[in-house]
Protein backbone atom coordinates (compact mmCIF):
# COMPACT_ATOMS: atom_id res chain seq x y z
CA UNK A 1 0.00 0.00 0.00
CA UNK A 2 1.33 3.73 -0.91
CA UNK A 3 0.50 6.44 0.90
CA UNK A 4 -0.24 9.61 -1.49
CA UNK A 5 0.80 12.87 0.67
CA UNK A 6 0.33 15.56 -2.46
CA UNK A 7 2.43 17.66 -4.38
CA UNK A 8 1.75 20.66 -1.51
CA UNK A 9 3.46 18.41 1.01
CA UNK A 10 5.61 16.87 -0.92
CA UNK A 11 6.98 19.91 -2.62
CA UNK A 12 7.22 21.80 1.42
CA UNK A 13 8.86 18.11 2.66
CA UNK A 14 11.41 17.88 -0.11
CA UNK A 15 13.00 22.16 0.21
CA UNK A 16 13.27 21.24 3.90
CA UNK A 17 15.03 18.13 2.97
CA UNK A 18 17.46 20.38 0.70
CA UNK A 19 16.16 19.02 -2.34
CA UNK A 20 14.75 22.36 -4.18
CA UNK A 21 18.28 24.23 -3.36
CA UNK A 22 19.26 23.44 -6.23
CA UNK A 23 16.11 25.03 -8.20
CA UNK A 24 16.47 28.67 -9.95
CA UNK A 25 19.21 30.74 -11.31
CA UNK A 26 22.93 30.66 -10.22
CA UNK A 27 22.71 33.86 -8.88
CA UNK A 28 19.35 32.70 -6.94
CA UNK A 29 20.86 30.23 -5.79
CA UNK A 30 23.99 31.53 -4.21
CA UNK A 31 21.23 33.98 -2.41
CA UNK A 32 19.64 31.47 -0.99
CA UNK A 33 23.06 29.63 0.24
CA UNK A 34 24.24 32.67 2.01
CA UNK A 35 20.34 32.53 4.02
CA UNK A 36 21.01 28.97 4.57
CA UNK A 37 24.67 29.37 5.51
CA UNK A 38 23.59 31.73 8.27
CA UNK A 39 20.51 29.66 9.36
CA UNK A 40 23.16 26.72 9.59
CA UNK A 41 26.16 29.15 11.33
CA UNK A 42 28.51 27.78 8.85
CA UNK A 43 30.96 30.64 8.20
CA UNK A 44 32.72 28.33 5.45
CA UNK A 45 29.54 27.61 3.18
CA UNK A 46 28.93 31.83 3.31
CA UNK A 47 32.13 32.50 1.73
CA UNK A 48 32.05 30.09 -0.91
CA UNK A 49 28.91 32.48 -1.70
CA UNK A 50 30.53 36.21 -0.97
CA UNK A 51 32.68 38.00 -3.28
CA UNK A 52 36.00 38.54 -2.01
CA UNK A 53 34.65 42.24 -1.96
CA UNK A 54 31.50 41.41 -0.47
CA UNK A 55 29.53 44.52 1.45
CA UNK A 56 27.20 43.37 3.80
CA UNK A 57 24.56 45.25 5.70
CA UNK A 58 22.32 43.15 7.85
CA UNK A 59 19.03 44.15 9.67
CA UNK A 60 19.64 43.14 12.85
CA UNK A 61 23.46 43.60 12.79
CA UNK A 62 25.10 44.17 16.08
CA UNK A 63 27.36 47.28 14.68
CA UNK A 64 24.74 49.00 12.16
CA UNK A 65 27.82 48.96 9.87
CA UNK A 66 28.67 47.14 6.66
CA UNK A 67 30.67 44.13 7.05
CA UNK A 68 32.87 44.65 4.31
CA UNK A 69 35.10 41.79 2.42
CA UNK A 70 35.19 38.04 3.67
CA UNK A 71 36.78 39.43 6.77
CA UNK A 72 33.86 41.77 7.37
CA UNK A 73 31.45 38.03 6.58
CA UNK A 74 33.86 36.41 9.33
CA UNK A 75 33.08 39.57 12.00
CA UNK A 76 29.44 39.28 11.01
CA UNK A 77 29.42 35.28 12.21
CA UNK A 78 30.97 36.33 15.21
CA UNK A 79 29.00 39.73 16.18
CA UNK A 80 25.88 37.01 15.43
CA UNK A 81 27.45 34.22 17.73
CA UNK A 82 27.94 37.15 20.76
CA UNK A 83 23.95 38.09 20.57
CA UNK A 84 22.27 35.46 19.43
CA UNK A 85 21.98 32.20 21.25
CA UNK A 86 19.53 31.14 17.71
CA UNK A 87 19.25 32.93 14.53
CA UNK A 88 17.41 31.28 11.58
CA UNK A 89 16.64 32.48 8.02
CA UNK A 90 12.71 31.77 6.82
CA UNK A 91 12.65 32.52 3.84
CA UNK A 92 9.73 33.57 1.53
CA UNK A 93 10.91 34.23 -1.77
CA UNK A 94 14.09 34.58 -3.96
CA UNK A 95 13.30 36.39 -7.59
CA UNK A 96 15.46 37.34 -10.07
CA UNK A 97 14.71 40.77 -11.90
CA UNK A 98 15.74 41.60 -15.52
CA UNK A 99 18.95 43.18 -14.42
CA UNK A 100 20.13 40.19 -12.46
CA UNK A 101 19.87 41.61 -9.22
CA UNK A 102 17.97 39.17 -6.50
CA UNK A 103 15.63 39.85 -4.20
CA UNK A 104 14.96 37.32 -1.18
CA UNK A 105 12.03 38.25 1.57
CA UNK A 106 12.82 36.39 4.74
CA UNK A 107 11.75 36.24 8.06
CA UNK A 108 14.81 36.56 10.65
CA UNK A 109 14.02 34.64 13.98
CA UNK A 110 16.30 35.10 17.05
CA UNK A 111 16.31 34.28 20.58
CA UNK A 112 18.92 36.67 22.66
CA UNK A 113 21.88 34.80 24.54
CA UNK A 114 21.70 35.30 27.93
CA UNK A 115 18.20 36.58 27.80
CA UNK A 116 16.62 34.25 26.12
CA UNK A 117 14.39 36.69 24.49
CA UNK A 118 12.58 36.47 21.10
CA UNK A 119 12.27 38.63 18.01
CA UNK A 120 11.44 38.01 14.49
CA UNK A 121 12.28 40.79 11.96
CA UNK A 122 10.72 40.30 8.23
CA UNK A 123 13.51 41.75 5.79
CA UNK A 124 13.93 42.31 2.05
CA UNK A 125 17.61 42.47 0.57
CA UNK A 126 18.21 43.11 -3.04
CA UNK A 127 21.84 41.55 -3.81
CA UNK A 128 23.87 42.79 -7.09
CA UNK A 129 25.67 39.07 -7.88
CA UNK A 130 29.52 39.37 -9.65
CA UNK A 131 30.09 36.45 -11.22
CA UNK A 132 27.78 34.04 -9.46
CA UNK A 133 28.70 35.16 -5.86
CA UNK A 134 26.95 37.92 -3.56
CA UNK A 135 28.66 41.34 -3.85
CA UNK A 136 26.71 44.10 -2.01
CA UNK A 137 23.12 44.20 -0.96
CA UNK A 138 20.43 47.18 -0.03
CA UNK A 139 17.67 46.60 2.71
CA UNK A 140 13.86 47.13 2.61
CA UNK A 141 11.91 46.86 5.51
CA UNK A 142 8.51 46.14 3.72
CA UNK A 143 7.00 43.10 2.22
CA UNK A 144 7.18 43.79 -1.23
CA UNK A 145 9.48 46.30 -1.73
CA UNK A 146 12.68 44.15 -2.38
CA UNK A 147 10.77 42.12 -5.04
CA UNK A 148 9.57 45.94 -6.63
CA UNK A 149 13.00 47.02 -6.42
CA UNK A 150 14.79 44.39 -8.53
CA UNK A 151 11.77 45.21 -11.56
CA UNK A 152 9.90 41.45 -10.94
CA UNK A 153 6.13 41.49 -11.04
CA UNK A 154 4.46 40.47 -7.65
């Protein structure tokens, strides 16, 4: 006997299985590795992603400053690691606009070390990709706008 669990569930079982990573554009994809990189904490799998000149700004950054370069990616991990006893990446959407740009909407959950206290922060980053790896990004703080910003229809 099979068991039929439909192509909603299966499609939702097999992206948190890692399956679907491998689904959409190189540029998408490298997007979506740097999310999973930091959902993961694995420092090495974000700068296989990051351009060597790389200028990150994050939401919920410790410094407010751009992390700048795979050093800056390296001070980001460990500004995260002295906050935040969990941070995870949900994300919503990645979509390529005409330009190549990406936009990725994401939910950003954290739980405060020490404190224990919760926050999730929705964000929207538009990354400009060189060469298949993530070179500088701008923030947007409503749904939406990231997606608008890179020219893709909603």
């Amino acid at each position: 006997m099979s068991l039929w669990i439909g192509p909603a569930i299966a499609c939702r079982a097999a992206g948190e299985a890692g399956i679907l990573r491998e689904v959409g554009t190189t540029n998408e994809r490298a997007v979506r590795g740097f999310a999973d990189a930091i959902t993961r904490a694995d420092l090495e799998a974000a700068l296989e992603v990051c351009d060597p000149e790389i200028e990150f700004l994050s939401m919920l950054g410790i410094t407010g400053r751009r992390y700048v370069g795979h050093e800056g990616i390296r001070q980001y991990f460990d500004d995260v690691s002295s906050a935040w006893d969990e941070w995870r990446v949900e994300v919503h959407s990645v979509t390529s606009g005409p330009d190549g740009r990406v936009a990725i909407e994401m939910t950003m959950h954290v739980r405060g070390l020490g404190s224990g206290a919760a926050l999730s922060e929705y964000a929207g980053h538009v990354w400009t990709v060189r060469d298949g790896r993530l070179l500088r990004n701008e923030l947007h703080r409503e749904p939406g706008e990231a997606v608008a910003a890179v020219g893709a229809a909603t």
